[in-house]
Protein backbone atom coordinates (compact mmCIF):
# COMPACT_ATOMS: atom_id res chain seq x y z
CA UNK A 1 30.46 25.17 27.34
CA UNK A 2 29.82 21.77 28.43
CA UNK A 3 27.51 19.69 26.24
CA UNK A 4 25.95 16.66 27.44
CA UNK A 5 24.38 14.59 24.80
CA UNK A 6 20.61 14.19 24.93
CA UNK A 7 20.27 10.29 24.15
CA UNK A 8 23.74 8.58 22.98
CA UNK A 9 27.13 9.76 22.61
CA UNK A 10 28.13 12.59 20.99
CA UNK A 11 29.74 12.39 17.56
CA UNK A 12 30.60 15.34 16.03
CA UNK A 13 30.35 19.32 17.45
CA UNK A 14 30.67 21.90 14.53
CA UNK A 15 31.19 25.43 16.16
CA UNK A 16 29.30 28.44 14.55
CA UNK A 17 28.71 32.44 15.27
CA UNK A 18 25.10 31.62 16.57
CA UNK A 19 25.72 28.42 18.45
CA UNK A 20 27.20 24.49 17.96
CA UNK A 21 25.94 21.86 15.85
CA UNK A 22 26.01 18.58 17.39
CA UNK A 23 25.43 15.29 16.13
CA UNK A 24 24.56 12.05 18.57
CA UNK A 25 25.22 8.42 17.41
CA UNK A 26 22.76 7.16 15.56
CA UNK A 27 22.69 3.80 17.26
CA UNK A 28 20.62 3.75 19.92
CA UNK A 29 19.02 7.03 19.28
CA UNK A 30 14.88 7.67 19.16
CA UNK A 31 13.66 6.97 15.68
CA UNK A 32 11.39 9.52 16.18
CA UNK A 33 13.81 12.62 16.77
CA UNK A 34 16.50 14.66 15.19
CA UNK A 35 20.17 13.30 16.19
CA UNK A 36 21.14 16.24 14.36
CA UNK A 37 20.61 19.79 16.38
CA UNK A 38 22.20 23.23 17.75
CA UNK A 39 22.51 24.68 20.54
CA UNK A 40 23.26 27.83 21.33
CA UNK A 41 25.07 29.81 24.10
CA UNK A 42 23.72 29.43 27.64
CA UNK A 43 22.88 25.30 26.00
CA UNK A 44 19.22 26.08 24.93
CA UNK A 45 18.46 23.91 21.69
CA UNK A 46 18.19 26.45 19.12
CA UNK A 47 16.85 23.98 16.21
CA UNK A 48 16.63 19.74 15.92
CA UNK A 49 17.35 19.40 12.20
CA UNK A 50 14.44 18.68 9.40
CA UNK A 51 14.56 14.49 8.96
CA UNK A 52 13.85 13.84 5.12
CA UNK A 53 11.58 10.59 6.57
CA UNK A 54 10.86 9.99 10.11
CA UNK A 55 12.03 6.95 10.68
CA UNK A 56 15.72 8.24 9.47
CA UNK A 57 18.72 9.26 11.23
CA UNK A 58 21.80 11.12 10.20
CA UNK A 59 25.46 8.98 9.90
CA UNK A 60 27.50 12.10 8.89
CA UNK A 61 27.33 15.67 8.86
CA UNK A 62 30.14 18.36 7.52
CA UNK A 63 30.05 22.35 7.13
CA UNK A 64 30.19 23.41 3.81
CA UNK A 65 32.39 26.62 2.93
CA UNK A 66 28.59 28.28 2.05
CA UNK A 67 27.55 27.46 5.94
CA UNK A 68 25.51 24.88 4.92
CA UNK A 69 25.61 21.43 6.05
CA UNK A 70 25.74 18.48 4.08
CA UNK A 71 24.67 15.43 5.70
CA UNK A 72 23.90 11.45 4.99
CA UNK A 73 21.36 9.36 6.50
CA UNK A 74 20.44 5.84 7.74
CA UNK A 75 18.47 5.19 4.51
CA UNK A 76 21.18 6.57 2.04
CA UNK A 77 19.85 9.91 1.70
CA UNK A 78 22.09 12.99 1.39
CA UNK A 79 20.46 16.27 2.31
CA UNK A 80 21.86 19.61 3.03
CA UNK A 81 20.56 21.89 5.46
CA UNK A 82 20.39 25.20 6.57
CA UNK A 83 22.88 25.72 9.05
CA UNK A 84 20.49 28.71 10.25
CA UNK A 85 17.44 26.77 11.27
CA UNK A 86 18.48 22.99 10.26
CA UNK A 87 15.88 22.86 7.53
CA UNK A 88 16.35 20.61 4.22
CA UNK A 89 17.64 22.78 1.68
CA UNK A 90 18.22 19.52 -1.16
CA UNK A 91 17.91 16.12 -0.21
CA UNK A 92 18.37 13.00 -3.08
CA UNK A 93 18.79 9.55 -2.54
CA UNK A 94 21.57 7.05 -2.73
CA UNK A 95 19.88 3.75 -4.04
């Protein structure tokens, strides 16, 4: 499937059984959306991933060996979420 980023470039693509997680750059990218979402099969976004503040944006995302995803943000947050419907699962600060 070809994926064709939304806003910036694309960053990372984690395939899954239901669809892939894609991450944009952060630079450059709305404030005020998820850089952070999935898509699924025919390219229809399945879920934009839960922001713990909404100014923030995600620098880093990984797939845990539970599914989960474990992520960092702009404003040294680490959250992991739900790889299911991108929801916050945990989320603690850096600082």
């Amino acid at each position: 499937m070809e994926i064709t980023p939304l806003y910036t470039k694309i960053e990372k693509l984690i395939e899954l059984r239901k669809g892939i997680v894609v991450m944009e750059n952060p630079e450059g990218f709305p404030t005020g959306e998820s850089n952070i979402y999935m898509l699924g099969p025919n390219g229809q976004t399945l879920w934009k991933a839960e922001k713990p503040k909404s100014g923030t944006l995600f620098t880093r995302v990984r797939l845990n060996e539970d599914a989960s995803l474990s992520t960092f943000t702009s404003d040294a947050q680490f959250c992991e979420l739900d790889s299911e419907n991108g929801k916050i699962i945990s989320s603690s600060n850096f600082r």
